[in-house]
N, C-alpha and C. Protein backbone atom coordinates (compact mmCIF):
# COMPACT_ATOMS: atom_id res chain seq x y z
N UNK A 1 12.32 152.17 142.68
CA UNK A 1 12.97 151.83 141.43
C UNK A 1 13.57 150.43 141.56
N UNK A 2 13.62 149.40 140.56
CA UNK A 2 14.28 148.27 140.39
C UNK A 2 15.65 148.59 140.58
N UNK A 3 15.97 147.29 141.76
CA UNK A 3 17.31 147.64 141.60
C UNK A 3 18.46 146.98 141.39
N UNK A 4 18.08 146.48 139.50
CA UNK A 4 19.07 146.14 138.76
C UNK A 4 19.47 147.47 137.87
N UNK A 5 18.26 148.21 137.93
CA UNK A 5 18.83 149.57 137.23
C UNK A 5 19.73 150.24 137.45
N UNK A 6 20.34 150.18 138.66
CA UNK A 6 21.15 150.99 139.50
C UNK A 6 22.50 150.25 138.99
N UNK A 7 22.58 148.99 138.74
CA UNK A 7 23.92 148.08 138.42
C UNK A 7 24.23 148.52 137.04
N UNK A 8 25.64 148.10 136.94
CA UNK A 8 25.84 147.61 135.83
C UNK A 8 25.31 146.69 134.80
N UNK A 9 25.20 146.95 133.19
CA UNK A 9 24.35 145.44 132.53
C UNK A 9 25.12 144.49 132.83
N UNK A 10 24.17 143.62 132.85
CA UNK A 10 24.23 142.14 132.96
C UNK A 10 25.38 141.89 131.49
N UNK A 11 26.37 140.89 131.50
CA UNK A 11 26.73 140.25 130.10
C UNK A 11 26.25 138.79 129.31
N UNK A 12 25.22 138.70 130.17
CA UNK A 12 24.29 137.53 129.12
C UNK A 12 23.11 137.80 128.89
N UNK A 13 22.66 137.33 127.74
CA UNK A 13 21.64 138.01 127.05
C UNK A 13 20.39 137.16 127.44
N UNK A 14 20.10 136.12 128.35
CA UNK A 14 19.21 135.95 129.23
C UNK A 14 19.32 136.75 130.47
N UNK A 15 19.92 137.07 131.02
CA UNK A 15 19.74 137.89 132.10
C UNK A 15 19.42 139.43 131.49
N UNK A 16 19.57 139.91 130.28
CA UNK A 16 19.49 141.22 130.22
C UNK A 16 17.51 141.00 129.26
N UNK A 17 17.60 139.69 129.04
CA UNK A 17 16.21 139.42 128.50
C UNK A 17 14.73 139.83 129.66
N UNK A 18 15.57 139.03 130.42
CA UNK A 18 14.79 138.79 132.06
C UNK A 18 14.91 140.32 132.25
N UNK A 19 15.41 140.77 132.82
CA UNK A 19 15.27 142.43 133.26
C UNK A 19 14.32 143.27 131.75
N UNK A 20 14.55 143.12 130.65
CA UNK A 20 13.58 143.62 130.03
C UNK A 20 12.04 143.25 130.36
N UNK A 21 12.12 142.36 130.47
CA UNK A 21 10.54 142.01 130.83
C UNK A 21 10.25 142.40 132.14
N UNK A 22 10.93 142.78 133.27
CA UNK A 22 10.46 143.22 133.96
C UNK A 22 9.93 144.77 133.71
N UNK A 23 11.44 145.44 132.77
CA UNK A 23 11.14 146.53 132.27
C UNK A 23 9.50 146.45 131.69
N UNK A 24 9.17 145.76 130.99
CA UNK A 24 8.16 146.02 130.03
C UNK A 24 6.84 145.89 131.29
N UNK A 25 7.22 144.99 132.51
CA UNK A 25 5.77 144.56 133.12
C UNK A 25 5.80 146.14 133.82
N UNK A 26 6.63 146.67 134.16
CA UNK A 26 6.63 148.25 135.22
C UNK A 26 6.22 149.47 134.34
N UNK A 27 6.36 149.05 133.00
CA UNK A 27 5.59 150.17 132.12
C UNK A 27 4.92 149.83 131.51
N UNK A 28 3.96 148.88 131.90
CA UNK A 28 2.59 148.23 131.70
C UNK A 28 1.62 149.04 132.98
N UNK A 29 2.13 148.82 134.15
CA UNK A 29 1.82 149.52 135.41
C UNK A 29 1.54 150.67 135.24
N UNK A 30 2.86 151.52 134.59
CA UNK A 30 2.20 152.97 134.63
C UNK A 30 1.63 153.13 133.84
N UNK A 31 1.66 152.99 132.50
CA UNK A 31 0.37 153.18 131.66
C UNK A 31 -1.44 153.08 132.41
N UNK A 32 -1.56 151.76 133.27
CA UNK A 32 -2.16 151.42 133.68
C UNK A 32 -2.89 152.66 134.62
N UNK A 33 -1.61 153.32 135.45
CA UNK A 33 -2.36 154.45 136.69
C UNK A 33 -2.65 155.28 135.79
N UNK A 34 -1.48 155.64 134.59
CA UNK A 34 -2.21 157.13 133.95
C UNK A 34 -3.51 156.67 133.31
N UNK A 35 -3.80 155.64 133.20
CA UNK A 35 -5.69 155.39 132.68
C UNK A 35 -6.40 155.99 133.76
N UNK A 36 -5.62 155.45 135.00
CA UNK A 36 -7.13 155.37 136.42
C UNK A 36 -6.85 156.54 136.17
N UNK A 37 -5.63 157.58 136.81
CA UNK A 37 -5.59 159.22 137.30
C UNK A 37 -6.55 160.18 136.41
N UNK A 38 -6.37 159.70 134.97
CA UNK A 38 -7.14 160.70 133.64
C UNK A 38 -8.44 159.91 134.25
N UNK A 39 -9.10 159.02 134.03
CA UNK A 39 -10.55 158.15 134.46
C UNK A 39 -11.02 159.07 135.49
N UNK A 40 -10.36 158.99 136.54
CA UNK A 40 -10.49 159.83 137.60
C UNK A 40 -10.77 161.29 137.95
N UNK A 41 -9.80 161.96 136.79
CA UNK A 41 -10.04 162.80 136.97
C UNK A 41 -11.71 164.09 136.51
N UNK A 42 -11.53 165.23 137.18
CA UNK A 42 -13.25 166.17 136.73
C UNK A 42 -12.92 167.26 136.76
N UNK A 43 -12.46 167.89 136.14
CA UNK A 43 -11.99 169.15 135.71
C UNK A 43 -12.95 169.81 136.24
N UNK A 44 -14.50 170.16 135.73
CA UNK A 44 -15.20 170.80 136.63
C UNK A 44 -15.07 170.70 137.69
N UNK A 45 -15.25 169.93 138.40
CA UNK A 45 -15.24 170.08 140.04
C UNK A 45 -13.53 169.98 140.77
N UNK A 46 -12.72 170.31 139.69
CA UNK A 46 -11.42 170.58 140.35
C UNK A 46 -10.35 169.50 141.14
N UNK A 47 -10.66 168.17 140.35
CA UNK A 47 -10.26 166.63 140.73
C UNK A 47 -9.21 166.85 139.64
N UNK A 48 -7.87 167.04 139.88
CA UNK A 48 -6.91 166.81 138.42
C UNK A 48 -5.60 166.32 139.13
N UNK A 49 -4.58 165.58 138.30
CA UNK A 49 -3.55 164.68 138.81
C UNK A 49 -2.32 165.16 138.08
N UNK A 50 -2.36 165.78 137.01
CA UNK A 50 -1.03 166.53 136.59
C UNK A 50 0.10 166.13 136.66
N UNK A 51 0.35 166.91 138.33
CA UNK A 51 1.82 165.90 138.53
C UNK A 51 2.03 164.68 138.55
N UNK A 52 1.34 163.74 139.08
CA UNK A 52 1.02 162.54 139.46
C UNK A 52 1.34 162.05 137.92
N UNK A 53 0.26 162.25 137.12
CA UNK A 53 0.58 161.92 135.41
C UNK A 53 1.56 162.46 134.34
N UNK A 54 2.02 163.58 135.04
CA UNK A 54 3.63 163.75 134.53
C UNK A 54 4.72 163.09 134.83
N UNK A 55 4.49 162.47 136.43
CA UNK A 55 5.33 161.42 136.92
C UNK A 55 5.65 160.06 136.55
N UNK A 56 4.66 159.91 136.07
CA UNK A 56 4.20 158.54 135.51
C UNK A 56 4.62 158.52 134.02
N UNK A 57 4.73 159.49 133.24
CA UNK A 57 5.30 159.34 131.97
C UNK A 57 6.43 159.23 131.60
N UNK A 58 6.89 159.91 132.87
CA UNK A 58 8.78 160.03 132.97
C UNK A 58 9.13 159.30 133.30
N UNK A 59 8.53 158.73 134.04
CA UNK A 59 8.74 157.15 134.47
C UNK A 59 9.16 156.01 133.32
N UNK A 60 7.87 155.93 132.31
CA UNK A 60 7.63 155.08 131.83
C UNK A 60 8.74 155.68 130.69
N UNK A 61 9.31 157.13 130.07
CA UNK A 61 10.26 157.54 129.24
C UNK A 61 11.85 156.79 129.89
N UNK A 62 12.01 156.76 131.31
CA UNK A 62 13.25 156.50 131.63
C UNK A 62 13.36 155.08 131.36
N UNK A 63 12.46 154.35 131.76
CA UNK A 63 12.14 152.61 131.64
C UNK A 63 12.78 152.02 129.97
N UNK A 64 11.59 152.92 129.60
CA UNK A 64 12.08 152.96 127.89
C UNK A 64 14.02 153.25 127.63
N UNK A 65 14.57 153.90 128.08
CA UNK A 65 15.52 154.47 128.01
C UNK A 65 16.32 153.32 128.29
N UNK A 66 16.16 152.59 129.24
CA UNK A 66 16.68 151.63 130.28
C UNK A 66 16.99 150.59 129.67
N UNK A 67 15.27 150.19 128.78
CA UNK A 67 15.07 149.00 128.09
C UNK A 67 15.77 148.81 126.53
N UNK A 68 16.19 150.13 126.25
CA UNK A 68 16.75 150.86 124.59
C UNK A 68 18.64 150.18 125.13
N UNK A 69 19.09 150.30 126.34
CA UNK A 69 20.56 150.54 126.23
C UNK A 69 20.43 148.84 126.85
N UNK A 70 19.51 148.07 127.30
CA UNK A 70 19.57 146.46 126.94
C UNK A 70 19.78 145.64 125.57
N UNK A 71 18.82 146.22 124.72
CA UNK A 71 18.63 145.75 123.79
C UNK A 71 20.02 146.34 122.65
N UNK A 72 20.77 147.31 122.97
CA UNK A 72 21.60 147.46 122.46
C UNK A 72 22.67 146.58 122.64
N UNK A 73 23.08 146.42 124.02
CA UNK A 73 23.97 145.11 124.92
C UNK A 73 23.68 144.02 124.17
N UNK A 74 22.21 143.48 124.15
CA UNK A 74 22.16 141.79 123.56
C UNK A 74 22.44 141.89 121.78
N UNK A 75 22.49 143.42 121.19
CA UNK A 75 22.89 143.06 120.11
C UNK A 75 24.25 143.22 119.80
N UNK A 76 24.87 143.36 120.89
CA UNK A 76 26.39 143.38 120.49
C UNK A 76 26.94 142.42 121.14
N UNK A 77 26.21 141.93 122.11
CA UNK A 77 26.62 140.25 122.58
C UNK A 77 26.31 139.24 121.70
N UNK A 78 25.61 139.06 120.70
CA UNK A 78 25.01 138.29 119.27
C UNK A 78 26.16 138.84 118.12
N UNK A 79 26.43 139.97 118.10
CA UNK A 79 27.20 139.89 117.14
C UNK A 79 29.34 140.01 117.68
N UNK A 80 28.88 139.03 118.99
CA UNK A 80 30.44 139.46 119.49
C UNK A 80 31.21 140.23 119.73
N UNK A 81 30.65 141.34 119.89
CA UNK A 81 31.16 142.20 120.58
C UNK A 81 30.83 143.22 121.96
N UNK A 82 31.09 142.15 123.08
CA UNK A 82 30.41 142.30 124.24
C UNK A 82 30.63 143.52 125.19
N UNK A 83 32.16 143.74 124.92
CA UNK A 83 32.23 145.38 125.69
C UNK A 83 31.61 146.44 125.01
N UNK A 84 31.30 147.25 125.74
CA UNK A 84 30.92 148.53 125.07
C UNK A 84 31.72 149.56 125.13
């Protein structure tokens, strides 16, 4: 896991810009494996990833989550009111 996630937000809205985009490049990634794992997978012959692609969604749900309580920060740093 990135570990600005673990911190506190940032209070400038370039630094909380910058960590979104990283957000966005790490759930570009998983989208990316759940293509290969489903690609991959053959149900007939008993090739399936399940967990692996349940992992990967929760992933990409928490990221989202992550990236939702940034974008809340830079809009209350724009409209002056920076604590939460």
């Amino acid at each position: 896991m990135e570990s600005f996630l673990l911190n506190p937000l940032p209070t400038r809205i370039e630094d909380l810009e910058r960590q979104i985009a990283v957000i966005d490049e790490e759930q570009k990634r998983c989208t990316a494996a759940i293509r290969d794992l489903m690609d991959r997978e053959d149900i007939g012959r008993g090739i399936v990833f399940p967990m692996e692609i349940h992992e990967l969604h929760q992933r990409k749900n928490m990221l989202e989550t992550h990236k939702q309580y940034r974008r809340v920060r830079i809009n209350r740093l724009r409209l002056g009111r920076g604590a939460l």
